[in-house]
N, C-alpha and C. Protein backbone atom coordinates (compact mmCIF):
# COMPACT_ATOMS: atom_id res chain seq x y z
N UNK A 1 23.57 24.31 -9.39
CA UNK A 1 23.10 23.40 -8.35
C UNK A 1 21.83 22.69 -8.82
N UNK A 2 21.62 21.36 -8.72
CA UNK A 2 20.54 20.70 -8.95
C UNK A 2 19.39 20.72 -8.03
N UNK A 3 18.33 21.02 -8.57
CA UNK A 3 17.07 21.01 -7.87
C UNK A 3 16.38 19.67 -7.72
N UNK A 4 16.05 19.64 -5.94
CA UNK A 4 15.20 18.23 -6.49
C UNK A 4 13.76 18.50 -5.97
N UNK A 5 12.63 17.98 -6.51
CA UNK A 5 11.70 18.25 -6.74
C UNK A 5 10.79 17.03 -6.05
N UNK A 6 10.10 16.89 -4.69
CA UNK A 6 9.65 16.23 -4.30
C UNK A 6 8.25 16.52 -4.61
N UNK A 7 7.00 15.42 -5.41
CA UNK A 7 5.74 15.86 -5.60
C UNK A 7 5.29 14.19 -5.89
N UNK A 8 4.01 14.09 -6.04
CA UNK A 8 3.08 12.86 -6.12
C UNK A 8 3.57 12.22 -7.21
N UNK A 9 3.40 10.80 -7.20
CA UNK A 9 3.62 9.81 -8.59
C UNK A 9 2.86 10.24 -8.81
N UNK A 10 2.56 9.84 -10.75
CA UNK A 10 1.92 10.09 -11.60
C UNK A 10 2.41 8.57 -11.70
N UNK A 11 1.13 8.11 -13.24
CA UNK A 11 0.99 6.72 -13.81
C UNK A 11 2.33 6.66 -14.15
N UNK A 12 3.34 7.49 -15.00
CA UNK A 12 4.40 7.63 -15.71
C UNK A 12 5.40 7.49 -15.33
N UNK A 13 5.68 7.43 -13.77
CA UNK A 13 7.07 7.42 -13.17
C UNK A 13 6.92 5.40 -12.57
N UNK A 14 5.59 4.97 -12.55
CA UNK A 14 5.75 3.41 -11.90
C UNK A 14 6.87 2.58 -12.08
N UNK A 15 6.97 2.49 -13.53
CA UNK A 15 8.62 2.04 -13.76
C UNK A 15 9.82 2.52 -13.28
N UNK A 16 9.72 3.93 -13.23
CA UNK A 16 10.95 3.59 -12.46
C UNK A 16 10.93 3.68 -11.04
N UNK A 17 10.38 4.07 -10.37
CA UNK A 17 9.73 4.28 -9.07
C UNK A 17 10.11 2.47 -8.52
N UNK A 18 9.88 1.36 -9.65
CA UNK A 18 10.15 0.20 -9.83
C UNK A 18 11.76 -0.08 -9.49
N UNK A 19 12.16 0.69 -10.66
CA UNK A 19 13.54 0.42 -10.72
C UNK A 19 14.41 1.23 -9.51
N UNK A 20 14.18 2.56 -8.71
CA UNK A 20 14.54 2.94 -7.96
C UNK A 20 14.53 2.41 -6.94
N UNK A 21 13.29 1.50 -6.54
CA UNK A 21 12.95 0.20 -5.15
C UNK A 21 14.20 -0.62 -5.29
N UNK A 22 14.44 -1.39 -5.97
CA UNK A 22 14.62 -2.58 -6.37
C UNK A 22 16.51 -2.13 -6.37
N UNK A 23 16.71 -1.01 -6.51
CA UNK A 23 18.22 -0.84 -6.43
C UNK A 23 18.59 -0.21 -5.54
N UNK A 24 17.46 0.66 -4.61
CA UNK A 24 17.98 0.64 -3.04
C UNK A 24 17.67 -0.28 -2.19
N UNK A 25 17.18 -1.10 -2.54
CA UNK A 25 17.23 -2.39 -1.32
C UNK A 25 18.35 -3.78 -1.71
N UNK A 26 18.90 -3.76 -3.01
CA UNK A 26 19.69 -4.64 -3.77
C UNK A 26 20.24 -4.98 -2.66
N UNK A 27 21.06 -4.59 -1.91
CA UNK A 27 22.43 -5.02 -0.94
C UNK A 27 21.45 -4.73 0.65
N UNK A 28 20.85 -4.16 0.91
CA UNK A 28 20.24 -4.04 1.88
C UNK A 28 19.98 -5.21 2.83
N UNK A 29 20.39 -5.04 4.46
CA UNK A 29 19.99 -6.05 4.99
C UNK A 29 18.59 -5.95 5.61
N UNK A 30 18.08 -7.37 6.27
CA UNK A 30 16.96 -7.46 6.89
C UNK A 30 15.78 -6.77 5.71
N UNK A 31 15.74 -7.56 4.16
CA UNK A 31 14.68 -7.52 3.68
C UNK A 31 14.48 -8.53 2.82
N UNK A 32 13.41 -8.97 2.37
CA UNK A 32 13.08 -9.79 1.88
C UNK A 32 13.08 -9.46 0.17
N UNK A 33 13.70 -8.31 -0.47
CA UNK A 33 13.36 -7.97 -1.64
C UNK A 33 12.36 -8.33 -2.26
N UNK A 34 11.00 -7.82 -1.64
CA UNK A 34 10.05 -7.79 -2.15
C UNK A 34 9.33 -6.28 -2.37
N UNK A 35 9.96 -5.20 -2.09
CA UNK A 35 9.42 -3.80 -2.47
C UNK A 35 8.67 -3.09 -3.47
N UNK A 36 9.27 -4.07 -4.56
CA UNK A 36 8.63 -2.65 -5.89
C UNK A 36 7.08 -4.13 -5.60
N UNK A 37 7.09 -4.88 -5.32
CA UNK A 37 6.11 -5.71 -5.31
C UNK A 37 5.04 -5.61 -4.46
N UNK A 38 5.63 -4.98 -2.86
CA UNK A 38 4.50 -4.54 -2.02
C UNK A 38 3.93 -3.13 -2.93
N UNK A 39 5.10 -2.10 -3.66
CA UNK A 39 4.26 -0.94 -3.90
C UNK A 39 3.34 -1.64 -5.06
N UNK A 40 3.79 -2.30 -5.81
CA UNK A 40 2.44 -2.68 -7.19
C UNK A 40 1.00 -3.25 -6.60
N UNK A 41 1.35 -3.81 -5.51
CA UNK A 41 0.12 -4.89 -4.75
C UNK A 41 -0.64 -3.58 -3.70
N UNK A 42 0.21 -2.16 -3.79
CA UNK A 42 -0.73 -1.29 -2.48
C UNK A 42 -1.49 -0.52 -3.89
N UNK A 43 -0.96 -0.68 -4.94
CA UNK A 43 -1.40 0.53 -6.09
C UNK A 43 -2.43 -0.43 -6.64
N UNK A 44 -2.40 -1.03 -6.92
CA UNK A 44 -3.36 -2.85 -7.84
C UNK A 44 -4.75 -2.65 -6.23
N UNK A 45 -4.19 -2.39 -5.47
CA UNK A 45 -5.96 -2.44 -4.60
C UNK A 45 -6.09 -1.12 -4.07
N UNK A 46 -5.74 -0.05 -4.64
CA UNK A 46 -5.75 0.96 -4.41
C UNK A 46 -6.11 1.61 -2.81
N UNK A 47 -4.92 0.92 -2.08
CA UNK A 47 -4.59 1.52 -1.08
C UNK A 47 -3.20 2.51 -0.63
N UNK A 48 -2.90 2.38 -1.86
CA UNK A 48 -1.61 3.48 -1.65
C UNK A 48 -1.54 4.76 -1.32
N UNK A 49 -1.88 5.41 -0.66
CA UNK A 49 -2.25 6.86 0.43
C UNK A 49 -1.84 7.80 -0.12
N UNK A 50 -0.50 7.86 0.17
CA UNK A 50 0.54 8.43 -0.23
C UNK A 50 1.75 7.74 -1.05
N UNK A 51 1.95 8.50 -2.08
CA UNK A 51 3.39 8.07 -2.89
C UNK A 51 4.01 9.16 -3.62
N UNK A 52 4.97 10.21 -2.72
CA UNK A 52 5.53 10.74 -3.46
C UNK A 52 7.34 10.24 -3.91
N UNK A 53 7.21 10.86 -4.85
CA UNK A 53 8.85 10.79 -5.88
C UNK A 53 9.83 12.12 -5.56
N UNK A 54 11.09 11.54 -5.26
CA UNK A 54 12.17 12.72 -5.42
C UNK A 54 12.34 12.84 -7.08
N UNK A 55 12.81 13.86 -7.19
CA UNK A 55 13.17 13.84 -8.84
C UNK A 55 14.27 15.07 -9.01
N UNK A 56 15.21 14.41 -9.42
CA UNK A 56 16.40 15.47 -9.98
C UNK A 56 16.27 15.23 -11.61
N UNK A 57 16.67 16.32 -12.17
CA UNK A 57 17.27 16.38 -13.14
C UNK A 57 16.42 15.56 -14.29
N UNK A 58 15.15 15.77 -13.55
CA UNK A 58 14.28 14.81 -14.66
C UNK A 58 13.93 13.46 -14.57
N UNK A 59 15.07 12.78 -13.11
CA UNK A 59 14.90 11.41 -13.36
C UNK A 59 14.30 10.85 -11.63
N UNK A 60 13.55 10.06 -11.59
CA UNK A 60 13.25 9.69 -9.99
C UNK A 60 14.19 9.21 -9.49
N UNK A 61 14.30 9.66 -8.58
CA UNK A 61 15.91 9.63 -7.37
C UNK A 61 15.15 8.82 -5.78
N UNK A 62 14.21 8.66 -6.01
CA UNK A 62 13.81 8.47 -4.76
C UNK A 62 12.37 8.31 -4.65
N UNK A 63 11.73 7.60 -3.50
CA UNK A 63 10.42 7.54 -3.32
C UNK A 63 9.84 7.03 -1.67
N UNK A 64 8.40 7.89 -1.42
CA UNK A 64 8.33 6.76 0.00
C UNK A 64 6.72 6.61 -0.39
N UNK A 65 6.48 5.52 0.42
CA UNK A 65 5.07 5.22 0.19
C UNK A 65 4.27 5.16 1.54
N UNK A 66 2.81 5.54 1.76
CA UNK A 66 2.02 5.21 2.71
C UNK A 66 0.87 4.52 2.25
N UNK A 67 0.32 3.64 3.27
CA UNK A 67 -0.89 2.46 2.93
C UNK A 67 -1.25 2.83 4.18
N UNK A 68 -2.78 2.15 4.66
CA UNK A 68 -3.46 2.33 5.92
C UNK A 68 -2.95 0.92 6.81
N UNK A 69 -3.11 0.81 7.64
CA UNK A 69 -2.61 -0.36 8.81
C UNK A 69 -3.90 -0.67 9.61
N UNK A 70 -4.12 -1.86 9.63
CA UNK A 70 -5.38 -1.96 10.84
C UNK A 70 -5.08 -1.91 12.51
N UNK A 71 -5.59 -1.84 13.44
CA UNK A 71 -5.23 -1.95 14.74
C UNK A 71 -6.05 -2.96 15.62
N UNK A 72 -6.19 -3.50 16.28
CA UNK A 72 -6.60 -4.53 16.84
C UNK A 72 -7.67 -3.91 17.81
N UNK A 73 -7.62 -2.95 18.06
CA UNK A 73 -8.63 -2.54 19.02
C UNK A 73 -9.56 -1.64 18.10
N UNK A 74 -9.87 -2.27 16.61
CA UNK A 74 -10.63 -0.65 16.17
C UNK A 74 -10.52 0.78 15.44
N UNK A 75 -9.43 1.15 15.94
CA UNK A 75 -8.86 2.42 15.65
C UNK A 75 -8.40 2.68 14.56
N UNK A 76 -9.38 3.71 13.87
CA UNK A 76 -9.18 3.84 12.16
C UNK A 76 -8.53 4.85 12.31
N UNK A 77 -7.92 5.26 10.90
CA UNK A 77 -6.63 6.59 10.64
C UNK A 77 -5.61 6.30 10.52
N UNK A 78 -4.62 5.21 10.66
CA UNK A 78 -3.71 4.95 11.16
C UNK A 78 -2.95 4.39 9.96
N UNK A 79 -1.80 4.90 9.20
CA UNK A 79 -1.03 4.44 8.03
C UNK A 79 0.04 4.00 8.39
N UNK A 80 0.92 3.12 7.69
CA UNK A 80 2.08 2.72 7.62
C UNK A 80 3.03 3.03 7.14
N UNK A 81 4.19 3.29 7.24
CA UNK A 81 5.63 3.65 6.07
C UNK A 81 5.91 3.06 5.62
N UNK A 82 6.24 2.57 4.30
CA UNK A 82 6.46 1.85 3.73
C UNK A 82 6.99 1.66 1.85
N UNK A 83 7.52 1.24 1.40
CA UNK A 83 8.44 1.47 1.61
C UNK A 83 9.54 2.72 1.44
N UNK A 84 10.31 3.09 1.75
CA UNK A 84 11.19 4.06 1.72
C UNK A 84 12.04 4.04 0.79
N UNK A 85 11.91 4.40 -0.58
CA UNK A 85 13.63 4.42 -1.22
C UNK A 85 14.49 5.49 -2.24
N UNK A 86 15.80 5.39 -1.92
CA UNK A 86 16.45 6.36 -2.80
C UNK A 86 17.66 5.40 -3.28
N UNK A 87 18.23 5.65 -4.70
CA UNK A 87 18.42 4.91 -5.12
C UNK A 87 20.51 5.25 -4.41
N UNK A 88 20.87 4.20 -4.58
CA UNK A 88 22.22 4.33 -3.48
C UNK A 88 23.05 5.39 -3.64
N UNK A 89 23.28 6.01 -4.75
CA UNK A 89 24.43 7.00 -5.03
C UNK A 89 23.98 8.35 -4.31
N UNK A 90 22.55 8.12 -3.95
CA UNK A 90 22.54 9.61 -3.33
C UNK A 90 21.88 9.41 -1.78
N UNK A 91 21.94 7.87 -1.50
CA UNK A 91 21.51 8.02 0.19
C UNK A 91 22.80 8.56 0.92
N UNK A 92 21.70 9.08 1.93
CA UNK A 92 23.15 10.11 2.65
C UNK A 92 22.96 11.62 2.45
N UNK A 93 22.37 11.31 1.58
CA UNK A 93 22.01 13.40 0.91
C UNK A 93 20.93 14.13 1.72
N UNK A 94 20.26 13.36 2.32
CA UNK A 94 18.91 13.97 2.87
C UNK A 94 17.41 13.53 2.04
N UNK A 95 17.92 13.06 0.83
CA UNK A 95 16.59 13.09 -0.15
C UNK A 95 15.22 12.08 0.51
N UNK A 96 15.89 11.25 1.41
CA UNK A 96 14.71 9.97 2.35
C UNK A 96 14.39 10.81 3.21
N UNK A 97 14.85 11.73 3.89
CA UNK A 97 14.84 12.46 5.06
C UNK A 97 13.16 14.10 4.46
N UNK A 98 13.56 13.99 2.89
CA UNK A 98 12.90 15.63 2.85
C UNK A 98 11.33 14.84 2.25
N UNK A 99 11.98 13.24 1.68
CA UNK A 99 10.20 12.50 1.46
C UNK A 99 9.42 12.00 2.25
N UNK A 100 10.12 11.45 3.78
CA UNK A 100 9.85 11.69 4.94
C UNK A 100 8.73 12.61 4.97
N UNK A 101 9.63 14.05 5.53
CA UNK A 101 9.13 15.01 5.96
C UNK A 101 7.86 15.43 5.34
N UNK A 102 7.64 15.12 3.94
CA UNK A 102 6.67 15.80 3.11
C UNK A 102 5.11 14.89 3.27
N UNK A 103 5.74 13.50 3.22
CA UNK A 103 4.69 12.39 3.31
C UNK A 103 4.21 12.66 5.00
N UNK A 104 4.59 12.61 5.63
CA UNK A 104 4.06 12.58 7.06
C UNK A 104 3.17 14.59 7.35
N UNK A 105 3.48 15.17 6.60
CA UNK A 105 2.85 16.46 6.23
C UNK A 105 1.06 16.36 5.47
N UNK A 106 1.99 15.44 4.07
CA UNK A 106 0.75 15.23 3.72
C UNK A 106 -0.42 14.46 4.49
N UNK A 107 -0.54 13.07 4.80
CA UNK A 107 -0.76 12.41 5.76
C UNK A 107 -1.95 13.25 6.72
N UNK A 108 -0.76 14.03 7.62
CA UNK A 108 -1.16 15.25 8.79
C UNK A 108 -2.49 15.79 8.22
N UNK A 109 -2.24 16.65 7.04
CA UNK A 109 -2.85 17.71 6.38
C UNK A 109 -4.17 16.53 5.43
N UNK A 110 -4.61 15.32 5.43
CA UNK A 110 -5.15 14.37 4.98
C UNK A 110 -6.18 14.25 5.82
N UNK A 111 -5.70 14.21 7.66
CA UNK A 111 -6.60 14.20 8.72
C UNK A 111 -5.97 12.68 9.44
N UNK A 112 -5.23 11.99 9.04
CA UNK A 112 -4.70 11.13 9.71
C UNK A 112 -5.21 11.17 10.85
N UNK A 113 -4.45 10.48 11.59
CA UNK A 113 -4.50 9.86 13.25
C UNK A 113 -3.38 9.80 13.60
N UNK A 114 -2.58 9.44 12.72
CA UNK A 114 -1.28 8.05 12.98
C UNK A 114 -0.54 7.44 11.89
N UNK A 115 0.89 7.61 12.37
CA UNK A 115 1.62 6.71 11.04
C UNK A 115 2.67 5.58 11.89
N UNK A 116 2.80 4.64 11.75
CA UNK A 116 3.34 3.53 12.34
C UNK A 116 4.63 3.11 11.10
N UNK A 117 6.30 2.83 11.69
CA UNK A 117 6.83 2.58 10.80
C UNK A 117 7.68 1.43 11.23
N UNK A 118 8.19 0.57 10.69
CA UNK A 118 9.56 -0.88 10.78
C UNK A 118 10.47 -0.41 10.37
N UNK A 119 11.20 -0.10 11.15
CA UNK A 119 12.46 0.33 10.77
C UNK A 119 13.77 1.08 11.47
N UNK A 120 14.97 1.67 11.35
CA UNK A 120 15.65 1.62 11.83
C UNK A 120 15.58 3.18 13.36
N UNK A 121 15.58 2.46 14.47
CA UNK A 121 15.11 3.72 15.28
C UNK A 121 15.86 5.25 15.22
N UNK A 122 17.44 5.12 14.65
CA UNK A 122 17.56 6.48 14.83
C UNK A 122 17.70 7.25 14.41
N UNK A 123 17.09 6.42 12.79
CA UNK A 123 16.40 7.30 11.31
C UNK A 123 15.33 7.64 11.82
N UNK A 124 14.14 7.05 12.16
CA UNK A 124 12.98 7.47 11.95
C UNK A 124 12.53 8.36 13.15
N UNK A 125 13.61 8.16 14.45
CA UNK A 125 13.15 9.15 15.84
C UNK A 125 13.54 10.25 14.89
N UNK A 126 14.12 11.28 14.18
CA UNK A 126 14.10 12.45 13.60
C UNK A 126 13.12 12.75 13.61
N UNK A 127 11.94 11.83 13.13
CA UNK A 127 10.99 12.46 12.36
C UNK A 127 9.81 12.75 13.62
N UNK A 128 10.22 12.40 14.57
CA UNK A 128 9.03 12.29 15.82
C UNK A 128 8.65 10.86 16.34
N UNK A 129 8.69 9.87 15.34
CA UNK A 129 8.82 8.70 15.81
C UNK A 129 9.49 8.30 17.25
N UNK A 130 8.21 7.41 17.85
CA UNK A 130 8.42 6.87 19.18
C UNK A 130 8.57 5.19 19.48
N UNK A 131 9.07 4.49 20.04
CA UNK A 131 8.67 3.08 20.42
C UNK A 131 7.24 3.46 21.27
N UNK A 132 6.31 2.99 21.13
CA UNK A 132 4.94 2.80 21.71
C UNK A 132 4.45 1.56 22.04
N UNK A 133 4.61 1.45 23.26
CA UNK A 133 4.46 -0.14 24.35
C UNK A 133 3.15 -0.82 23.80
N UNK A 134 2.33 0.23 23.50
CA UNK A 134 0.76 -0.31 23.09
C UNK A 134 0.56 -0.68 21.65
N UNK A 135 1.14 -0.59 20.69
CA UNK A 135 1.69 -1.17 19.58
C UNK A 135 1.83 -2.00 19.69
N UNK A 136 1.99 -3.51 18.47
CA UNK A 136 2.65 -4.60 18.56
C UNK A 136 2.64 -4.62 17.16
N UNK A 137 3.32 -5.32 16.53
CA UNK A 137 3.92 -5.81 15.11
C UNK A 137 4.26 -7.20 15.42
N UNK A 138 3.49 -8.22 15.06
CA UNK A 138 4.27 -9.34 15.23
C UNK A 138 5.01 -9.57 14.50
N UNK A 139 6.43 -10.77 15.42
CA UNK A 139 7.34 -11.44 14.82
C UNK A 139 8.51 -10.45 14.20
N UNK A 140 8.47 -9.13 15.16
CA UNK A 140 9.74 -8.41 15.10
C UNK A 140 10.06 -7.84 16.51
N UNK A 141 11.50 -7.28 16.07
CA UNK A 141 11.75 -6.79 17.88
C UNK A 141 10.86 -5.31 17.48
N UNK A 142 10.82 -5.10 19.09
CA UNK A 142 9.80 -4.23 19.36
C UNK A 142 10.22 -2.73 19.39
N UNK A 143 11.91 -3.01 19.47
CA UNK A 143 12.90 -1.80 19.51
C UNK A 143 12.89 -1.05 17.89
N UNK A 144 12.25 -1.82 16.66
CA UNK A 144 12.11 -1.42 15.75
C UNK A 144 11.49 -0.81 14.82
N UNK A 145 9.73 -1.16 15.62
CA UNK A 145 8.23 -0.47 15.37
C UNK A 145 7.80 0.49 15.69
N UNK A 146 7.79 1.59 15.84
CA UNK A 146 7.31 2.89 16.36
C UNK A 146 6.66 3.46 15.78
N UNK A 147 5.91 4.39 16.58
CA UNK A 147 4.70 5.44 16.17
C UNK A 147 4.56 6.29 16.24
N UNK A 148 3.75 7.61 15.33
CA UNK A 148 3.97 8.59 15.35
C UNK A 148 2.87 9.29 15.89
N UNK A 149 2.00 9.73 16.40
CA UNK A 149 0.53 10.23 16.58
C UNK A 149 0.74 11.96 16.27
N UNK A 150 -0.81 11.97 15.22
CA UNK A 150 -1.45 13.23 14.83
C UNK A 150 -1.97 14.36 15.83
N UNK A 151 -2.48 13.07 16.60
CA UNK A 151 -3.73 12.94 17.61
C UNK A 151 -3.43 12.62 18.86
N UNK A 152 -4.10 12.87 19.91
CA UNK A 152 -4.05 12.76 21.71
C UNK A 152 -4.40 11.22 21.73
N UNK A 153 -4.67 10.90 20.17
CA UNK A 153 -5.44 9.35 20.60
C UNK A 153 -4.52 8.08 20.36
N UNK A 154 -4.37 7.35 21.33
CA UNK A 154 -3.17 6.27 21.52
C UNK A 154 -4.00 5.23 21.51
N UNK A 155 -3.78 4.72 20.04
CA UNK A 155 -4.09 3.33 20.24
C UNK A 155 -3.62 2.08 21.12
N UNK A 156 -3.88 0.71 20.84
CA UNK A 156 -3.39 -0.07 21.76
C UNK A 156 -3.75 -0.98 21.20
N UNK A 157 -3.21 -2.20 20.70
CA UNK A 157 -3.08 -3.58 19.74
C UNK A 157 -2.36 -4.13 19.09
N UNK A 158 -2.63 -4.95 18.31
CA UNK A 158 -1.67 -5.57 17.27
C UNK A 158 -2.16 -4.81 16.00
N UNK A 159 -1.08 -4.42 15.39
CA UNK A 159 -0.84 -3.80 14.05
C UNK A 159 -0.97 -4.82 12.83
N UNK A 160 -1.68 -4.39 11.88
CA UNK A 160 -1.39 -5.05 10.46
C UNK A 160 -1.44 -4.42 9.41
N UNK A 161 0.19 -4.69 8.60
CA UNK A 161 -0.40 -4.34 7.24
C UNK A 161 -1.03 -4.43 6.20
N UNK A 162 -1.57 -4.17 5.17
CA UNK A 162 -1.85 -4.77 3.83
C UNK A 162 -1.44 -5.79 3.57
N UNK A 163 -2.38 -6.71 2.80
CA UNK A 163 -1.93 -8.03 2.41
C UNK A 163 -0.51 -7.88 1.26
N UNK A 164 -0.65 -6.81 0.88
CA UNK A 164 0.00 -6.52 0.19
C UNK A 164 1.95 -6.94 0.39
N UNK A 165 1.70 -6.45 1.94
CA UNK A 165 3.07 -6.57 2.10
C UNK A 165 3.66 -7.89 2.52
N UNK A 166 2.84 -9.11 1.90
CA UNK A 166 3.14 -10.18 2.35
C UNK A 166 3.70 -10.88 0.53
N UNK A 167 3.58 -9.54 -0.51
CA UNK A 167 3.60 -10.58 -1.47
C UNK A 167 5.21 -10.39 -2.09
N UNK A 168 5.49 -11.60 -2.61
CA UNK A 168 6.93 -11.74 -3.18
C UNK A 168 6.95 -11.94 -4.46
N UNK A 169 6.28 -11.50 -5.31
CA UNK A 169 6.55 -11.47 -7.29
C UNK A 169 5.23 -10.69 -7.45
């Protein structure tokens, strides 16, 4: 049975961590294929939080990333998901589901506040993820943004990410 081994990038895996983005979002709808580009632009201003790698068999199978998010009212702590990937032959296995679990651990165990994610609701309600009325993300439906809280403390604003995630090459 193959072991897979979820733990932190190192400098050494970026490439493929590259190439693993870039071939789970290939066919993917509702993205702009710009991923391995938001992760180079969160690592290049060194806001990348969290980035751990799945790894089987020696080779990266998978990856998720966290960056910090601003809030409109103030409220520091608060990271983003972003992006999420495993490369196609093995989504379906659990491997997004156990980097999930580990990143929102780490995060926790970091002192967080809060992790805010875009994306599909009845992947990410597993994880505790909520729609939160006091949230906003502009220029998406609202059925798709949800939040996770550390903390008793509920923010309330408009969300932003890193400039990062605005870039395309």
């Amino acid at each position: 049975m193959t072991t897979l081994i979820i733990r932190p990038e190192v400098p050494e895996d970026v490439a493929a961590i590259e190439t693993v983005t870039a071939a789970a979002f290939l066919y993917a709808p509702h993205t702009d294929h710009n991923e391995e580009f938001i992760l180079a632009g969160l690592r290049d201003a060194g806001v990348l939080t969290v980035s751990l790698v799945a790894e089987m068999d020696g080779s990266i199978v998978g990856n998720v990333a966290m960056s910090p998010v601003s809030i409109s009212d103030g409220t520091e702590g608060w990271f983003g998901v972003g992006p999420v990937s495993v490369i196609p032959k093995f989504q379906g296995h659990g491997i997004g589901s156990q980097l999930m679990r580990a990143a929102l651990q780490r995060l926790s165990e970091q002192g967080a506040s809060g992790c805010v994610v875009l994306g599909d609701p009845l992947y990410y309600q597993r994880f505790g993820f909520t729609k939160e009325a006091s949230l906003v993300l502009p220029d998406v439906p609202p059925e798709y943004f949800m939040a996770l809280s550390f903390t008793q403390q509920r923010p309330t604003g408009t969300v932003a990410y890193h400039q990062a995630f605005s870039l395309t090459q």
